[in-house]
Protein backbone atom coordinates (compact mmCIF):
# COMPACT_ATOMS: atom_id res chain seq x y z
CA UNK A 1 -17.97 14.05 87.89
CA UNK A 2 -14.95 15.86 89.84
CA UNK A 3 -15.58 16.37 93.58
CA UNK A 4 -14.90 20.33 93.42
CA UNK A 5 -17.74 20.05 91.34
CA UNK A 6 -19.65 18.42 93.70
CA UNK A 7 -21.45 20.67 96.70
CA UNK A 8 -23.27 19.79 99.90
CA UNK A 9 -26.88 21.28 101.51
CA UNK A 10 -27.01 19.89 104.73
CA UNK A 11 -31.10 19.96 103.77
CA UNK A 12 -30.95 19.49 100.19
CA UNK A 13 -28.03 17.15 99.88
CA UNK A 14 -25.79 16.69 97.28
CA UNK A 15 -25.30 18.92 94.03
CA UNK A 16 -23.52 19.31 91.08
CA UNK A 17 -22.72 21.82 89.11
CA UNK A 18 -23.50 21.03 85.07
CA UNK A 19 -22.19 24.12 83.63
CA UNK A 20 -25.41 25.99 84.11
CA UNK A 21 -27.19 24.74 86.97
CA UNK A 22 -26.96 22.65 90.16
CA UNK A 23 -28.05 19.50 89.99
CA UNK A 24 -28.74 16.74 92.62
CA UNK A 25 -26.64 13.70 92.24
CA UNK A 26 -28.50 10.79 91.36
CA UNK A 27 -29.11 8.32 94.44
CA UNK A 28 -27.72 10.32 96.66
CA UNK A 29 -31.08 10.88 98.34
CA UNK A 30 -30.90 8.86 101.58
CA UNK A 31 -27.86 11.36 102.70
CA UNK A 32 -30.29 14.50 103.04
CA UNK A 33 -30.00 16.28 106.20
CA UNK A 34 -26.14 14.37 107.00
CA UNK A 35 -23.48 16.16 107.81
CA UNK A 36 -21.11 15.63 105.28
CA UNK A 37 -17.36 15.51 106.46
CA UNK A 38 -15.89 15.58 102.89
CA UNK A 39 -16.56 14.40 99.46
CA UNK A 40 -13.26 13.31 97.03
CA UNK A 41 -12.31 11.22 93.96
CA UNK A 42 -11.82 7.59 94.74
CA UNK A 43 -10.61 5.06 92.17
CA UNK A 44 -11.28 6.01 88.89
CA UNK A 45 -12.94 9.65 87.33
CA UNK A 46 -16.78 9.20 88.24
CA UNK A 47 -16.39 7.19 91.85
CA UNK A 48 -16.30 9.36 94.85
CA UNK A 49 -15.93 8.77 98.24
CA UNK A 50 -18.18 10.44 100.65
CA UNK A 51 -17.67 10.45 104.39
CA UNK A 52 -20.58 11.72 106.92
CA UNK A 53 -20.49 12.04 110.54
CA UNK A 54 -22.90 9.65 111.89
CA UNK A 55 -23.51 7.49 108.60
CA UNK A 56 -19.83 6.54 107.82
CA UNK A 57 -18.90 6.01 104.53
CA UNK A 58 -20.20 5.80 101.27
CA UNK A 59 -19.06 4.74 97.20
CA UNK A 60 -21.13 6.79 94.34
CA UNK A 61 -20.02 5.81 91.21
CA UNK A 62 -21.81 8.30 89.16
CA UNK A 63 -25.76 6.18 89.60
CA UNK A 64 -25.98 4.64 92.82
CA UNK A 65 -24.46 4.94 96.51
CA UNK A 66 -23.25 2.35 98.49
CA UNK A 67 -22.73 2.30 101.97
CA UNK A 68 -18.27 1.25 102.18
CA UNK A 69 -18.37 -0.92 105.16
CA UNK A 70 -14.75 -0.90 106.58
CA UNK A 71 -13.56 -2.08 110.14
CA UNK A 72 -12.16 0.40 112.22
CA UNK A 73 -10.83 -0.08 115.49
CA UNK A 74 -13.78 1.59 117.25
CA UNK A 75 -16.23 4.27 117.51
CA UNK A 76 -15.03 6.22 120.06
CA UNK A 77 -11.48 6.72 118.12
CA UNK A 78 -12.90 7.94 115.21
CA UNK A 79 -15.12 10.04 116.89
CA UNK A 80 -11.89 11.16 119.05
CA UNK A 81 -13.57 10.12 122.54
């Protein structure tokens, strides 16, 4: 799994492409209907590292998402308010 193969419905969530078809990523239900800020490799080949808007972020490695609880110095800077 490569994250430019990876690709985001904001009503279907998230796909990959298999060579043939799009397919959803396994586990990566609960994100249907986020808005996805960017998907990328993180640590290793099949781990990526998904970032939403309101959610925060998440870990996939390849079976099963995790929300990636990290402090942050607050909301309102990452949201730029």
């Amino acid at each position: 799994m490569q994250p430019a193969g990876s690709f985001y419905d904001t009503k279907e969530g998230i796909f990959e492409f298999n060579g043939t078809s799009m397919v959803p990523l396994k586990g990566c239900e609960k994100l249907k209907g986020e808005e996805i800020n960017s998907i990328m490799a993180f640590k290793g080949k099949n781990n990526l590292l998904i970032c939403t808007l309101d959610k925060g972020l998440f870990l996939y490695d390849g079976n099963e998402l995790k929300e990636w609880n990290v402090p942050v110095r607050s909301e309102e800077r990452v949201r730029g308010n």
